[in-house]
Protein backbone atom coordinates (compact mmCIF):
# COMPACT_ATOMS: atom_id res chain seq x y z
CA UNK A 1 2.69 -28.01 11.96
CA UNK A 2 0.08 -29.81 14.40
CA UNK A 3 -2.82 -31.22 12.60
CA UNK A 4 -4.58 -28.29 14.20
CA UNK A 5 -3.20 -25.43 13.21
CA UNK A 6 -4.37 -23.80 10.20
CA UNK A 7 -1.62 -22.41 7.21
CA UNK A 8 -1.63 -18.79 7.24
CA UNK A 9 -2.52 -17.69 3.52
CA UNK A 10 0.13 -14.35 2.90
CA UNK A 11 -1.54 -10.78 2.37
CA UNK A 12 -2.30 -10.54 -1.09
CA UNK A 13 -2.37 -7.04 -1.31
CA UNK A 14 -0.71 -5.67 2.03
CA UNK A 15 -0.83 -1.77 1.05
CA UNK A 16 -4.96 -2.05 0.66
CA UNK A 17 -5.60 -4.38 3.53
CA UNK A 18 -4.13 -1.78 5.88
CA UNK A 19 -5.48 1.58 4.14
CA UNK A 20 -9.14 -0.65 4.61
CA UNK A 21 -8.00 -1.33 7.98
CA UNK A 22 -7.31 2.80 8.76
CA UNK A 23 -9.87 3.79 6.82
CA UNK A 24 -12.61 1.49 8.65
CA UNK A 25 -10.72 2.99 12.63
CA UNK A 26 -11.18 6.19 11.43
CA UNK A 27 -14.95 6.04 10.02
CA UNK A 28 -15.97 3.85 13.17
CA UNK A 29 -14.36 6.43 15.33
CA UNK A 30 -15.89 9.18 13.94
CA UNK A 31 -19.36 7.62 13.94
CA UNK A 32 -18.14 7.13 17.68
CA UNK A 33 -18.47 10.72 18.19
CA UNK A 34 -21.91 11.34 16.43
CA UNK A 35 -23.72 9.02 18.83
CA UNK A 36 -22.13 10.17 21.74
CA UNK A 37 -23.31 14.01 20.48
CA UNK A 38 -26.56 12.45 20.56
CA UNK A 39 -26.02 10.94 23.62
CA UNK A 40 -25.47 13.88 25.29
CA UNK A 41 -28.14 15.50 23.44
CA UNK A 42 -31.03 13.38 24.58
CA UNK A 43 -28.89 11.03 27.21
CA UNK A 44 -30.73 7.69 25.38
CA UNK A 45 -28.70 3.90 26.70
CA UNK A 46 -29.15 3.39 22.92
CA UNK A 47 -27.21 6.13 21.46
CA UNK A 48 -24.50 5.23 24.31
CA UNK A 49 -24.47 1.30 23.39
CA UNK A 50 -23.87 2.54 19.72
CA UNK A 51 -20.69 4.90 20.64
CA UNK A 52 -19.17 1.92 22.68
CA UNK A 53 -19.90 -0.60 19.81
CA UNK A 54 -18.02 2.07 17.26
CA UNK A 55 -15.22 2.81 19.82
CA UNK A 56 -14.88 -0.91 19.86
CA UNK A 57 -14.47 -1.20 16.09
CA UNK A 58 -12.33 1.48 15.62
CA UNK A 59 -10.32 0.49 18.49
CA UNK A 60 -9.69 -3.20 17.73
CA UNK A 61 -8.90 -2.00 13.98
CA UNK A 62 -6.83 0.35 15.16
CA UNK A 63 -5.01 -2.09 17.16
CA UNK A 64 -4.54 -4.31 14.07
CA UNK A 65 -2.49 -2.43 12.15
CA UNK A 66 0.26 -2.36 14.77
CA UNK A 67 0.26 -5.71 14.51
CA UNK A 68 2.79 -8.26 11.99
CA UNK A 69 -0.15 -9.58 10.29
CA UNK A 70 -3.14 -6.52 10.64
CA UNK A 71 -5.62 -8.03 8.56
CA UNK A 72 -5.45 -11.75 10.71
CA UNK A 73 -6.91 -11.28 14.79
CA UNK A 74 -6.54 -12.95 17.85
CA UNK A 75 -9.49 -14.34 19.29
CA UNK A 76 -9.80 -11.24 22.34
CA UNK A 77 -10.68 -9.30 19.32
CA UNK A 78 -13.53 -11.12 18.55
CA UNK A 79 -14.72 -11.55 22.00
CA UNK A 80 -14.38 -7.55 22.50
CA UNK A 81 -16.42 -7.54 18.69
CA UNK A 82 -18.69 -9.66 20.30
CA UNK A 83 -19.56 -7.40 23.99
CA UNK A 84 -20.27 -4.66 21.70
CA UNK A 85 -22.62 -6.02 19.85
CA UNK A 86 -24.29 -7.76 22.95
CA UNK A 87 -24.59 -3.92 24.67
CA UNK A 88 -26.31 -2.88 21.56
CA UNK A 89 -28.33 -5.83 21.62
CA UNK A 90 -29.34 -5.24 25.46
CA UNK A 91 -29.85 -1.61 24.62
CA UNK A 92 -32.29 -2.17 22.14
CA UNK A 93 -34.44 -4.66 24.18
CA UNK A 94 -34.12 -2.57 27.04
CA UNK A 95 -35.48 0.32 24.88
CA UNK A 96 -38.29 -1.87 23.50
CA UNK A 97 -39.92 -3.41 26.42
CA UNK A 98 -39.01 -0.30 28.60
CA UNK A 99 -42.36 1.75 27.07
CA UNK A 100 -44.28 -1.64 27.59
């Protein structure tokens, strides 16, 4: 091991880590689907940015549990983590100094 590299700690509790990690996919995805009904309700960027952001969650949790070591990701997940948050961010400050 490289001087580098940090020791991956085992799961302590493998059977809760993943239900967490289901349970969290499945609660982001339906919260997905509640802001795009608004979405298409009253066609707001906001409500939009917020249904990508959840999709985004759900989707990179999702994608974890397929994986040897679910509750450990790669660093494209956090980049992905981080563009949906940036969209929401943008969406809000384009909501804000839009009426302005």
């Amino acid at each position: 091991m490289t001087p580098y590299q940090i020791p991956l700690a085992p799961m302590a509790h493998p059977r809760i880590d993943i239900f967490l990690l289901g349970y969290i996919a499945a609660v982001s995805s339906f919260t997905a689907l509640f802001f795009l009904r608004s979405w298409k309700q009253t066609r707001d960027f906001l409500f939009l940015a917020f249904a990508v952001f959840f999709v985004v969650q759900g989707a990179t949790r999702a994608f974890g549990l397929a994986t040897s070591r679910p509750n450990l990701a790669g660093g494209w997940v956090y980049l992905l983590r981080l563009l949906g948050v940036v969209l929401v961010v943008i969406a809000i400050l384009r909501k804000n100094f839009s009426a302005a």
